[in-house]
PDB file of N, CA and C in Angstrom:
ATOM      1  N   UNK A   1     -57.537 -11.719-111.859  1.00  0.00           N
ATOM      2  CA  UNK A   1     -58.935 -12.088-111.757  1.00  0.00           C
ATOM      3  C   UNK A   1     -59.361 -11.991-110.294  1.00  0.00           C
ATOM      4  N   UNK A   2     -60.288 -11.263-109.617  1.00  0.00           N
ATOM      5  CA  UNK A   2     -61.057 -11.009-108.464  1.00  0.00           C
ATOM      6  C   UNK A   2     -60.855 -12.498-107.953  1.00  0.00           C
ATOM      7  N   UNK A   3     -61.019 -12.679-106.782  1.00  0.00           N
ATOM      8  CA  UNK A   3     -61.584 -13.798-106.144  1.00  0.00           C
ATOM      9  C   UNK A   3     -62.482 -13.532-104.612  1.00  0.00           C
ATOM     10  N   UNK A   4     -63.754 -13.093-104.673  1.00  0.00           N
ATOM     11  CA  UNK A   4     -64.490 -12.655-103.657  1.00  0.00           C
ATOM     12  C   UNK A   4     -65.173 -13.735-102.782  1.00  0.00           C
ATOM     13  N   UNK A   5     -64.192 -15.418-103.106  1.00  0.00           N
ATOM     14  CA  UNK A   5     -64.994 -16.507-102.474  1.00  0.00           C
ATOM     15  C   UNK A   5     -63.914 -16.692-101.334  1.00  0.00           C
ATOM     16  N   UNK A   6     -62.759 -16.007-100.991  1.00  0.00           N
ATOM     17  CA  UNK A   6     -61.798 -15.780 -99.668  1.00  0.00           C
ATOM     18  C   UNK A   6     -61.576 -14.367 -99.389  1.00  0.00           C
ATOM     19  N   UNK A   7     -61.397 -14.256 -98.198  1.00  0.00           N
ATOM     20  CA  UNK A   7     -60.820 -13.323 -97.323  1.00  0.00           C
ATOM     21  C   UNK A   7     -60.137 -13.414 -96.366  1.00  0.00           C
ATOM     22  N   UNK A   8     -59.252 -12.374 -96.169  1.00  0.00           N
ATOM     23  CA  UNK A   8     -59.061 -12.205 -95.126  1.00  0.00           C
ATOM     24  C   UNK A   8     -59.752 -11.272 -93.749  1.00  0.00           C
ATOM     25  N   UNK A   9     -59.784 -12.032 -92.573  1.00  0.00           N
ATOM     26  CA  UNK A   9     -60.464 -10.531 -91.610  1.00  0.00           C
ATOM     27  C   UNK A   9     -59.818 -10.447 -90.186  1.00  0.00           C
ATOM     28  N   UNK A  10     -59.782  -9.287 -90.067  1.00  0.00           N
ATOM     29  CA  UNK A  10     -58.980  -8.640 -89.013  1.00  0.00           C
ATOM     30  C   UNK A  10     -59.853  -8.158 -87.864  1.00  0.00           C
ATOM     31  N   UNK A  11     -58.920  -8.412 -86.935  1.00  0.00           N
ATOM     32  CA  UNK A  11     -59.313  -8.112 -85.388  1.00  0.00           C
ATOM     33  C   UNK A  11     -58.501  -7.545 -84.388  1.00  0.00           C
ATOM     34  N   UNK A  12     -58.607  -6.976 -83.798  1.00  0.00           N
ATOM     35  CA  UNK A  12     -57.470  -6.734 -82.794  1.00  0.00           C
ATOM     36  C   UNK A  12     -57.914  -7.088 -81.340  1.00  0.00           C
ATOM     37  N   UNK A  13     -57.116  -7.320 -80.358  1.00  0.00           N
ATOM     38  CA  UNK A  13     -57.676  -7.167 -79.150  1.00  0.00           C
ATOM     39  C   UNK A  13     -56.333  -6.722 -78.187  1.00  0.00           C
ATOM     40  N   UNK A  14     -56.693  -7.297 -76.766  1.00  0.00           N
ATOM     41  CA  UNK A  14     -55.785  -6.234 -75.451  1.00  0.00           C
ATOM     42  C   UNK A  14     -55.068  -7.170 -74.915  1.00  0.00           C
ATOM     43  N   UNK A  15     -54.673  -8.522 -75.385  1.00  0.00           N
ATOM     44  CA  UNK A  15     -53.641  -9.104 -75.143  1.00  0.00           C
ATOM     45  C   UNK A  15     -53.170 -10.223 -75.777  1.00  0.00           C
ATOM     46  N   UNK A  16     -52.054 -11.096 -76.018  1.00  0.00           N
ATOM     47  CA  UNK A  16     -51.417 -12.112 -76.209  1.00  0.00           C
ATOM     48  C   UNK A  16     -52.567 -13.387 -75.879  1.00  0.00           C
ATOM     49  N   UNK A  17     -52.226 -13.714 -74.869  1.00  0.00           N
ATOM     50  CA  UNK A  17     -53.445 -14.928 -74.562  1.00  0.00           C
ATOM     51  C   UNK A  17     -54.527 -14.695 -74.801  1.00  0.00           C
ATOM     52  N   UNK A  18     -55.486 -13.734 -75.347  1.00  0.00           N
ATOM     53  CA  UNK A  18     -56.493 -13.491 -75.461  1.00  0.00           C
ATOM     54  C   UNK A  18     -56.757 -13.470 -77.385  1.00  0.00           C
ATOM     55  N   UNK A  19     -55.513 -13.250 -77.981  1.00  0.00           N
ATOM     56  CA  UNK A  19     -55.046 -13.450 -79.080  1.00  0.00           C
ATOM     57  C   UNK A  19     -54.982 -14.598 -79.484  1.00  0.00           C
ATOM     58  N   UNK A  20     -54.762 -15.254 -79.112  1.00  0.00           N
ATOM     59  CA  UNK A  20     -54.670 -16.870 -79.017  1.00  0.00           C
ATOM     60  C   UNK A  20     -55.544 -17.607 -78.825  1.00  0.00           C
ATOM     61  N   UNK A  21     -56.741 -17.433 -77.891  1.00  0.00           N
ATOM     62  CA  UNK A  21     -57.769 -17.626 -77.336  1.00  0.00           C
ATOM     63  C   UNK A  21     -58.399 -17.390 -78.670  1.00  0.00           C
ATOM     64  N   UNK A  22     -58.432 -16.015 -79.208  1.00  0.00           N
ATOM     65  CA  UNK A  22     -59.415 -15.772 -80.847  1.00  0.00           C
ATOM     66  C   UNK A  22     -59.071 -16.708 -82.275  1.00  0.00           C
ATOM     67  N   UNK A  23     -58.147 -16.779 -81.885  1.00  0.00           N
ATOM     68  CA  UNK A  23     -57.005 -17.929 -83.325  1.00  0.00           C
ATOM     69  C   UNK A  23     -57.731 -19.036 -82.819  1.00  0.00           C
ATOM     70  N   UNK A  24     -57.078 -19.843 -81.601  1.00  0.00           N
ATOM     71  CA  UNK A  24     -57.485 -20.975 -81.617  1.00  0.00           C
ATOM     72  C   UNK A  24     -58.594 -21.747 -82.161  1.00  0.00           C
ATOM     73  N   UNK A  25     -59.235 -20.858 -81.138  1.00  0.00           N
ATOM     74  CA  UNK A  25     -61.071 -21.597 -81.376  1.00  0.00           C
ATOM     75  C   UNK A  25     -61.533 -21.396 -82.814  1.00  0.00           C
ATOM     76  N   UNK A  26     -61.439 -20.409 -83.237  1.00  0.00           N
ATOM     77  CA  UNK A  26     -61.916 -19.763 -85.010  1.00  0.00           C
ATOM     78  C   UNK A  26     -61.168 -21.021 -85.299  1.00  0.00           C
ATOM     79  N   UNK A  27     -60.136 -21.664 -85.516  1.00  0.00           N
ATOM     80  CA  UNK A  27     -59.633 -22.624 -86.007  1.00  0.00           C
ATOM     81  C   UNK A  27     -60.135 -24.127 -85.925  1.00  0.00           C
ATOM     82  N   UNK A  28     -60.312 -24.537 -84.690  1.00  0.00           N
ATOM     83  CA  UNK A  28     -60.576 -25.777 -84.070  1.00  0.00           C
ATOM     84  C   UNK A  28     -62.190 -25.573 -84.950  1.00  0.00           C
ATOM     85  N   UNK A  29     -62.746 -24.558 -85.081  1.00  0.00           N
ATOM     86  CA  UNK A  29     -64.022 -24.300 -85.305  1.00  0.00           C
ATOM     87  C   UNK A  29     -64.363 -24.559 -87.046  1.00  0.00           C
ATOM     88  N   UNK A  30     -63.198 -24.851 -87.605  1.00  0.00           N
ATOM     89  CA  UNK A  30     -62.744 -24.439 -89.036  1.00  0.00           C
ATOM     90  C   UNK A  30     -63.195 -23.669 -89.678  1.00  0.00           C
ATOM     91  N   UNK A  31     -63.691 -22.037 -88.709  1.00  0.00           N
ATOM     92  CA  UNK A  31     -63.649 -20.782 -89.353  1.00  0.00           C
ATOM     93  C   UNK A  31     -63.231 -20.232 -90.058  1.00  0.00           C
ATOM     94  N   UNK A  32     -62.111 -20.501 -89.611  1.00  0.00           N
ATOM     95  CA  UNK A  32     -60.642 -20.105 -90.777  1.00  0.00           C
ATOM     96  C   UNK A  32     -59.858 -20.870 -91.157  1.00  0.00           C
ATOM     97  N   UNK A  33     -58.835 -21.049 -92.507  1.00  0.00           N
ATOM     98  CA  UNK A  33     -57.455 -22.392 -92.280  1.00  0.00           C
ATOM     99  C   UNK A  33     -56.446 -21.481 -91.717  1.00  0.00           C
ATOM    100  N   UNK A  34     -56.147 -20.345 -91.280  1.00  0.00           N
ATOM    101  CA  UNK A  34     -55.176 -20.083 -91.144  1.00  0.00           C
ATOM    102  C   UNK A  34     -55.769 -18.439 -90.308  1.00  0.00           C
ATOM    103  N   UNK A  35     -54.558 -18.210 -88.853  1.00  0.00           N
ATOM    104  CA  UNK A  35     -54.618 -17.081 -88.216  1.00  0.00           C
ATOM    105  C   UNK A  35     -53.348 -16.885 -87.864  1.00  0.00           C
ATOM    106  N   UNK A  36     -53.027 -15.744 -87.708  1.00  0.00           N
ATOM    107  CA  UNK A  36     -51.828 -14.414 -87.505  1.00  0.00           C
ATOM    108  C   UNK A  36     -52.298 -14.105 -86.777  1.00  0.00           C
ATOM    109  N   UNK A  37     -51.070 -14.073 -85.926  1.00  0.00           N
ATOM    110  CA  UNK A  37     -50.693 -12.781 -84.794  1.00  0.00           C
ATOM    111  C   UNK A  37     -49.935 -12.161 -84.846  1.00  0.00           C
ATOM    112  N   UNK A  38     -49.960 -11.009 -84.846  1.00  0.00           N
ATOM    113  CA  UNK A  38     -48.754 -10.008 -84.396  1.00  0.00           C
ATOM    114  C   UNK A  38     -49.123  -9.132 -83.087  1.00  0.00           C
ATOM    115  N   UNK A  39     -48.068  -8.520 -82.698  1.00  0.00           N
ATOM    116  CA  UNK A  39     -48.108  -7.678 -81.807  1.00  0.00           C
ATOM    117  C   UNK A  39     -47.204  -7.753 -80.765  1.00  0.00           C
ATOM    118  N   UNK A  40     -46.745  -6.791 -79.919  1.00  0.00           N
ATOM    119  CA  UNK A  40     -48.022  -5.969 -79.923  1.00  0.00           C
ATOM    120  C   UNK A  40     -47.771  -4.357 -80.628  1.00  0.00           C
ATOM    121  N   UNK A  41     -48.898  -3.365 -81.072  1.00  0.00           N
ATOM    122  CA  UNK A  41     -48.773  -2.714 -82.145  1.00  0.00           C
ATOM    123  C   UNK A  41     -49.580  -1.966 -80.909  1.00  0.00           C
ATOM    124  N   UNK A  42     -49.710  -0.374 -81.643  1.00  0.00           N
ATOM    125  CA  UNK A  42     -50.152   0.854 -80.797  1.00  0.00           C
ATOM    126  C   UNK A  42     -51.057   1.127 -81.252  1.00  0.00           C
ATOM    127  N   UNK A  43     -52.195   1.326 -80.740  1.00  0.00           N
ATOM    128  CA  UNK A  43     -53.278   1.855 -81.491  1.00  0.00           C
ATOM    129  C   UNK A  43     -53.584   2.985 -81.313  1.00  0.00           C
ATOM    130  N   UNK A  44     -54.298   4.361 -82.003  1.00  0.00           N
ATOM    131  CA  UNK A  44     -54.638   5.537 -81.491  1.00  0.00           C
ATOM    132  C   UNK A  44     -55.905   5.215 -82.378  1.00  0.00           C
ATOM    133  N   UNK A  45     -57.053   5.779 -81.347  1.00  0.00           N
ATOM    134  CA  UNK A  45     -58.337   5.866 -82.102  1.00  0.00           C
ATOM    135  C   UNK A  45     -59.574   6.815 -80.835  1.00  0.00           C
ATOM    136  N   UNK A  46     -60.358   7.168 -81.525  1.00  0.00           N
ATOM    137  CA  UNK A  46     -61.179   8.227 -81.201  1.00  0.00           C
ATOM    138  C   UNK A  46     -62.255   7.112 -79.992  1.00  0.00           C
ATOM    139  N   UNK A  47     -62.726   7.417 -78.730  1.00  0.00           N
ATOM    140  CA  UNK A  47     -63.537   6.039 -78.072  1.00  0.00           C
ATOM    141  C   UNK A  47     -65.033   7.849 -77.283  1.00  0.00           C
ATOM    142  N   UNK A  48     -65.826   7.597 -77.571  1.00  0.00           N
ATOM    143  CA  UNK A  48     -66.196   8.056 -76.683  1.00  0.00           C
ATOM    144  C   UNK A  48     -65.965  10.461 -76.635  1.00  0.00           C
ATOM    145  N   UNK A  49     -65.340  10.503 -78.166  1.00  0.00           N
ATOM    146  CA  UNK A  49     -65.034  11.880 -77.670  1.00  0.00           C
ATOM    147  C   UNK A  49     -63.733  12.008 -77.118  1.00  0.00           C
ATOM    148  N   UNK A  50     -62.991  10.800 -77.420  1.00  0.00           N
ATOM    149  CA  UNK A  50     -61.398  11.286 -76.442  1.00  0.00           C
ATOM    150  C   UNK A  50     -60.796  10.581 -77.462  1.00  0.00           C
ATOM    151  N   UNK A  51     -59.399  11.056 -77.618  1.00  0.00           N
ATOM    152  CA  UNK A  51     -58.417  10.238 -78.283  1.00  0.00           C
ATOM    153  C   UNK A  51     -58.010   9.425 -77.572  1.00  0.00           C
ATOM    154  N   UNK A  52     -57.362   8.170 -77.505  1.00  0.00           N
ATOM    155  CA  UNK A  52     -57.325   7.109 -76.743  1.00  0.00           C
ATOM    156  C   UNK A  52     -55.896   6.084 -77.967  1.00  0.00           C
ATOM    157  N   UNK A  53     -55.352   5.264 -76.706  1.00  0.00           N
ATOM    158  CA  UNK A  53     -54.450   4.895 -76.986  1.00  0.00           C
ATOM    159  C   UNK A  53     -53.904   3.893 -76.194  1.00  0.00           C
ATOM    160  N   UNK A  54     -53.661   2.346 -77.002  1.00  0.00           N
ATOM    161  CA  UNK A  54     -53.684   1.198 -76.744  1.00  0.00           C
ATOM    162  C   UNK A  54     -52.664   0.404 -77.260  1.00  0.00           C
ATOM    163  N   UNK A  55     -52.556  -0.305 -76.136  1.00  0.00           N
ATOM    164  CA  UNK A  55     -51.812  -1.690 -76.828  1.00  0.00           C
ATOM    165  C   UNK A  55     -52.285  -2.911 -76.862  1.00  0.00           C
ATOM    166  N   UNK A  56     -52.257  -3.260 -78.600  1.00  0.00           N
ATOM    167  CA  UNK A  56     -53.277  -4.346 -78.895  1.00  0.00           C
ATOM    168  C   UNK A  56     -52.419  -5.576 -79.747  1.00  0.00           C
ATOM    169  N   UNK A  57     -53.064  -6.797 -79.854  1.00  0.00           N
ATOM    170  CA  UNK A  57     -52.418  -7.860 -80.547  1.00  0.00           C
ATOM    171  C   UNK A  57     -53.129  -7.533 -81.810  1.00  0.00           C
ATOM    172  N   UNK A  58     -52.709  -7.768 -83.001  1.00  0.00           N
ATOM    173  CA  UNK A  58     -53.898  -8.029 -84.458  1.00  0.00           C
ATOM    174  C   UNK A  58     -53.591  -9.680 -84.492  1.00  0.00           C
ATOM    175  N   UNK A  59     -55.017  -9.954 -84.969  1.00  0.00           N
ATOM    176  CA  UNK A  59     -55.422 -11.034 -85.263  1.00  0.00           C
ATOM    177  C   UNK A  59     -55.990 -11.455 -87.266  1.00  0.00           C
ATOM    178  N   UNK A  60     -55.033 -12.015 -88.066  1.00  0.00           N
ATOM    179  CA  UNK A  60     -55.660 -11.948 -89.168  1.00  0.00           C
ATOM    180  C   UNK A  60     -56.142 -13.404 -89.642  1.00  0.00           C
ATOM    181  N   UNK A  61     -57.316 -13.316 -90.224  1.00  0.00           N
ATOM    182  CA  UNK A  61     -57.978 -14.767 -90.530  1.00  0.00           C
ATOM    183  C   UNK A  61     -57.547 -15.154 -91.565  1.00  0.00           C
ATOM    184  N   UNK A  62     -57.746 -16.224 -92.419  1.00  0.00           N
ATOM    185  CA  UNK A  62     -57.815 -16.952 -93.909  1.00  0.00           C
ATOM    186  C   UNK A  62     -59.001 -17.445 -93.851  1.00  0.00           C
ATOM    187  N   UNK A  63     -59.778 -17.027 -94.881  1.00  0.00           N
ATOM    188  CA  UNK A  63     -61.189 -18.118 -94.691  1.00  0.00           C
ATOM    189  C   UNK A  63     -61.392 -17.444 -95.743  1.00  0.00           C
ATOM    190  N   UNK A  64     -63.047 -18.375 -95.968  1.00  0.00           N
ATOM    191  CA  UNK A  64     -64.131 -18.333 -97.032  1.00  0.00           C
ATOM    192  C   UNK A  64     -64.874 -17.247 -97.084  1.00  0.00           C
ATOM    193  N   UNK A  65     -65.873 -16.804 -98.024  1.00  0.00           N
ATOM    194  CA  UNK A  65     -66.686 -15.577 -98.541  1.00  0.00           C
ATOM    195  C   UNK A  65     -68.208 -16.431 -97.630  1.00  0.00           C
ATOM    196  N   UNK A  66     -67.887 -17.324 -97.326  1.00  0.00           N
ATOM    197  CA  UNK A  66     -69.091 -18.634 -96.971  1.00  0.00           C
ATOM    198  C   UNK A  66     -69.210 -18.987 -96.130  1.00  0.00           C
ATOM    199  N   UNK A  67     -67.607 -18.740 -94.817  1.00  0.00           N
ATOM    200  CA  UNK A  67     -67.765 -18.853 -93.758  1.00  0.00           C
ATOM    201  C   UNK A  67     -67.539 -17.649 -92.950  1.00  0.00           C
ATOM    202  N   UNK A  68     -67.231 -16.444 -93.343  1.00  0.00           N
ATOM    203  CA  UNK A  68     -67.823 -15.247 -92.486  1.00  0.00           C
ATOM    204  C   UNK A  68     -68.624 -15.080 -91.570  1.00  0.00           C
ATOM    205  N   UNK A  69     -70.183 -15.332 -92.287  1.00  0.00           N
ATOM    206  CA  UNK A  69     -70.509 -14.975 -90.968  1.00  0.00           C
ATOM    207  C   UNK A  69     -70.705 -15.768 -89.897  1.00  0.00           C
ATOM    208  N   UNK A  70     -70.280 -17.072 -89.673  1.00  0.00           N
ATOM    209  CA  UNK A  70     -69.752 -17.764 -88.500  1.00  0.00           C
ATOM    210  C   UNK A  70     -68.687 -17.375 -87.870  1.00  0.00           C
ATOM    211  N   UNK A  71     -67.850 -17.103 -88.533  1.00  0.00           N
ATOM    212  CA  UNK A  71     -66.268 -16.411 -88.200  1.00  0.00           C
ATOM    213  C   UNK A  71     -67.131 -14.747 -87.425  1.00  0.00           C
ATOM    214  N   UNK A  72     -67.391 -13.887 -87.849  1.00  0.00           N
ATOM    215  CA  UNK A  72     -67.901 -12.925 -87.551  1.00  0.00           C
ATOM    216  C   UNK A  72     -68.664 -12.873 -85.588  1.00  0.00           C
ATOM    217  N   UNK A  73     -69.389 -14.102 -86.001  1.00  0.00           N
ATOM    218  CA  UNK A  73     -70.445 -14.437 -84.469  1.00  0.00           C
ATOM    219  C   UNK A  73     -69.911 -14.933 -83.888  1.00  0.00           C
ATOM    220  N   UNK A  74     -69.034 -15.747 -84.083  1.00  0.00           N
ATOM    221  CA  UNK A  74     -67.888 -16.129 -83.299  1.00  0.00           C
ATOM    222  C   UNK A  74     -66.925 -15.414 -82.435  1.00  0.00           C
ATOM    223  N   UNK A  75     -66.416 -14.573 -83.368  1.00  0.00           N
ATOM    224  CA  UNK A  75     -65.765 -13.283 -83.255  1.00  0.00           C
ATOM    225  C   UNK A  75     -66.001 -12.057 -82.272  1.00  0.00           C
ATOM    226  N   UNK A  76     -68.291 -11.886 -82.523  1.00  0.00           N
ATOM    227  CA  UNK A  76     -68.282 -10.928 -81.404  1.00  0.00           C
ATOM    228  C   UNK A  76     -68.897 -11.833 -79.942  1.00  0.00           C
ATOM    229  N   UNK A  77     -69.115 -12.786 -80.001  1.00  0.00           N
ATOM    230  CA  UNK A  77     -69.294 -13.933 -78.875  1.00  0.00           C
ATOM    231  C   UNK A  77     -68.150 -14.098 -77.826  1.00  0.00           C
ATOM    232  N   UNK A  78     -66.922 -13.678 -78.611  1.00  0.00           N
ATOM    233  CA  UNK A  78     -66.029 -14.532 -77.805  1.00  0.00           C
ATOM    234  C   UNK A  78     -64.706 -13.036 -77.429  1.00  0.00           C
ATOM    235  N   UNK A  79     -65.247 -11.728 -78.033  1.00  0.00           N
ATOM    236  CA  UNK A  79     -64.399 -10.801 -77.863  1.00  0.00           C
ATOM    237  C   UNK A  79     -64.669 -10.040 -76.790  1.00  0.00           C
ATOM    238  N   UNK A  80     -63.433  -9.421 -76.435  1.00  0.00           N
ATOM    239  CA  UNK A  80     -64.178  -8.645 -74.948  1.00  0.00           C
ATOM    240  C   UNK A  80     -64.175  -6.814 -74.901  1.00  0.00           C
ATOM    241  N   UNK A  81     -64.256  -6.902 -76.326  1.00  0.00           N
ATOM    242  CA  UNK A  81     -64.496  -5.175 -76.541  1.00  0.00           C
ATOM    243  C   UNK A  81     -66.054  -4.969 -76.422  1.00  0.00           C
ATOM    244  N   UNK A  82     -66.411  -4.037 -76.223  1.00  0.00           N
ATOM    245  CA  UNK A  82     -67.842  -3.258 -76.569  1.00  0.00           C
ATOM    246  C   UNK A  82     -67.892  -3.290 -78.315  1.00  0.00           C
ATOM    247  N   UNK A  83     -66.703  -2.772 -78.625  1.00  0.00           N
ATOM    248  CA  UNK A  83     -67.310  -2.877 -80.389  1.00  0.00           C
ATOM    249  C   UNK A  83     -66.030  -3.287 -81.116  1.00  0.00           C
ATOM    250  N   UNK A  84     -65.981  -4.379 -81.247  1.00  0.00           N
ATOM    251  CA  UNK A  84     -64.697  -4.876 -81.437  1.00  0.00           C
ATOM    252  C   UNK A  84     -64.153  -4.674 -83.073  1.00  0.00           C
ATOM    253  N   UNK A  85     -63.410  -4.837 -83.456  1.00  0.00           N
ATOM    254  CA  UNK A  85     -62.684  -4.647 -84.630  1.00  0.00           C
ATOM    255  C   UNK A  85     -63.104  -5.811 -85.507  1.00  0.00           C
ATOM    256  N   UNK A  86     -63.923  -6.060 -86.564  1.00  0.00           N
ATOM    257  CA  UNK A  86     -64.009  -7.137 -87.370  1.00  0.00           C
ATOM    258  C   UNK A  86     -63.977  -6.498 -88.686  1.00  0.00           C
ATOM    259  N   UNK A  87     -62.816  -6.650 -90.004  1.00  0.00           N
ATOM    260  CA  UNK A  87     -63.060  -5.955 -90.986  1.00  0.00           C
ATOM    261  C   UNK A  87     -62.658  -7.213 -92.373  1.00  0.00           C
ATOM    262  N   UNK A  88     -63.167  -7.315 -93.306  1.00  0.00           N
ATOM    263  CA  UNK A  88     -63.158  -8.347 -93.848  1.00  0.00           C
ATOM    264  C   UNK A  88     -62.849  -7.856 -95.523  1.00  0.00           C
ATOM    265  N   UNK A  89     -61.638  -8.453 -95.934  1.00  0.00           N
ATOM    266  CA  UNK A  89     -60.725  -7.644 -96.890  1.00  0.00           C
ATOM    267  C   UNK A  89     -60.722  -9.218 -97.887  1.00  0.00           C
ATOM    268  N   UNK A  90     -61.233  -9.042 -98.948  1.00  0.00           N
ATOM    269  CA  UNK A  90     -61.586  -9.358-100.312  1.00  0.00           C
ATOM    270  C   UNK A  90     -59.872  -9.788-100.472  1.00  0.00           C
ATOM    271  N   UNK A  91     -60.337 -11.360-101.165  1.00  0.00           N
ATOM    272  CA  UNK A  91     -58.862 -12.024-101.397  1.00  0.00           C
ATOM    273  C   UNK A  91     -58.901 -11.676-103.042  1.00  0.00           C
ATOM    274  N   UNK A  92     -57.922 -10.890-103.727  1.00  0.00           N
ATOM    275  CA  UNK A  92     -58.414 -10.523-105.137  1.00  0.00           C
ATOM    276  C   UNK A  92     -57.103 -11.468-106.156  1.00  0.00           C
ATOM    277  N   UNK A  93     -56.686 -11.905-105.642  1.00  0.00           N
ATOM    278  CA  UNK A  93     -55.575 -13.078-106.454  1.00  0.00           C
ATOM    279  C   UNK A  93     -55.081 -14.000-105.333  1.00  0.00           C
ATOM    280  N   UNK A  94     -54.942 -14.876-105.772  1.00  0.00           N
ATOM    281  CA  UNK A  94     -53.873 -15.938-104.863  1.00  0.00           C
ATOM    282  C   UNK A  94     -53.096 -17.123-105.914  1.00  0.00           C
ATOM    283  N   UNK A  95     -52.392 -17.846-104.886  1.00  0.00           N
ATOM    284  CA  UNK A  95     -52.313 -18.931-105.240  1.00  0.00           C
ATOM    285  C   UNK A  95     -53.331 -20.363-105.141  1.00  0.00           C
ATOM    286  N   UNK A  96     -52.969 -20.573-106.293  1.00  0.00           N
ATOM    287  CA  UNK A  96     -54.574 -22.031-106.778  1.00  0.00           C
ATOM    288  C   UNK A  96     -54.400 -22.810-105.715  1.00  0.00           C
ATOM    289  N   UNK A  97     -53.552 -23.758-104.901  1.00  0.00           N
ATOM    290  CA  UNK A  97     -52.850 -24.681-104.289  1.00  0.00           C
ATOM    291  C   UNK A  97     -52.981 -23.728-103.101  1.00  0.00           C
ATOM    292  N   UNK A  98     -52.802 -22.895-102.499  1.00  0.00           N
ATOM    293  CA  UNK A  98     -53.047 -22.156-101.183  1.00  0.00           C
ATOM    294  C   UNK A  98     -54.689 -22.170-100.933  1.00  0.00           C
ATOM    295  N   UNK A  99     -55.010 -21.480-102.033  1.00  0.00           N
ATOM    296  CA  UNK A  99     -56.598 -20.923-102.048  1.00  0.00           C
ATOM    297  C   UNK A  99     -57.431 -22.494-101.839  1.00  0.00           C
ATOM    298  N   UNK A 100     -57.178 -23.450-102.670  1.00  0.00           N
ATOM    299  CA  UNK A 100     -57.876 -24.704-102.630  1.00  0.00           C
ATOM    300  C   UNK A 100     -57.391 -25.017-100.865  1.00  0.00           C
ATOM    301  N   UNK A 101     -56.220 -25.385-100.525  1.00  0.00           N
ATOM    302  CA  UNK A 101     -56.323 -25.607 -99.291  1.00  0.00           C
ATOM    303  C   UNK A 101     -57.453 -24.600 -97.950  1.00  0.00           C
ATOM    304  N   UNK A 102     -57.441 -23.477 -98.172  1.00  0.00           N
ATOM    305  CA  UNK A 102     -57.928 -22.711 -97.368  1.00  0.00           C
ATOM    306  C   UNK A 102     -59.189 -23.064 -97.543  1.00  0.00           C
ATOM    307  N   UNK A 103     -59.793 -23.642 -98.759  1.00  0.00           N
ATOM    308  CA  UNK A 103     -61.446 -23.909 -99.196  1.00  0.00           C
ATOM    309  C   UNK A 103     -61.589 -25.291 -97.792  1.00  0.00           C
ATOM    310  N   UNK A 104     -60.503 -26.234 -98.569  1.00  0.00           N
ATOM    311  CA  UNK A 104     -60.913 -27.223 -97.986  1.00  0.00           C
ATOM    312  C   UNK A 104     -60.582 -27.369 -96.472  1.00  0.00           C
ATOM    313  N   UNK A 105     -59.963 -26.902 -95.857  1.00  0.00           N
ATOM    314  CA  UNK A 105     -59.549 -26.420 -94.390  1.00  0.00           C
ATOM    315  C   UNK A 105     -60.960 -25.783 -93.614  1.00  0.00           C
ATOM    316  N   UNK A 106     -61.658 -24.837 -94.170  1.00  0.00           N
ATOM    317  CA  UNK A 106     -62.729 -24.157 -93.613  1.00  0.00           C
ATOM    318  C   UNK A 106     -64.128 -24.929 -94.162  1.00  0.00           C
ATOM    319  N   UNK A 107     -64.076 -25.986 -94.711  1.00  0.00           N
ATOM    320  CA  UNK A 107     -65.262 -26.885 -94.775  1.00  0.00           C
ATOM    321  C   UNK A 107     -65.841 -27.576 -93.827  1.00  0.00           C
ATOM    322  N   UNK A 108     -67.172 -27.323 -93.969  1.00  0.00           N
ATOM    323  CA  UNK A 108     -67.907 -28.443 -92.593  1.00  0.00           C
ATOM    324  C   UNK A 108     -67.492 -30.021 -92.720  1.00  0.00           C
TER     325      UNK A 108
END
């Protein structure tokens, strides 16, 4: 059964502490119940007419279909790209007991 009232959304950025810096606050903010880091990972992507190539942290959220776009403005407020990475991926099953926590975690 679909569930389009969570997601997850992804970000990347150009360092560790700055990775952390995006988790934290989205959190303290109860944007999200839950953020990932990994990295660091290689990126190749097109900027400008040039191929280009980076090393970036990913950042993945847990949150609501409800709190997006706070998470989102948050997101380009506090990022330090020109056009930063925000992509927001449809939670289509979970667990009941995970999913309820993540509801109630990202509540005002």
């Amino acid at each position: 059964m679909p569930d389009a009232q969570h997601l997850v959304v992804t970000t990347t950025t150009d360092s560790a502490d700055h990775a952390r810096h995006l988790a934290t606050t989205a959190i303290a903010r109860r944007l999200a119940a839950c953020a990932q880091i990994d990295g660091p990972v290689t990126t190749v992507y097109r900027w400008r007419g040039q191929v280009e190539t980076a090393t970036e942290w990913r950042v993945l959220y847990k949150t609501t279909a409800a709190r997006y776009p706070q998470l989102e403005a948050h997101l380009r407020a506090e990022h330090g790209y020109d056009t930063p990475e925000i992509i927001a991926t449809p939670v289509t099953a979970g667990s009941a007991e995970y999913l309820r926590w993540l509801t109630e975690e990202t509540g005002a």
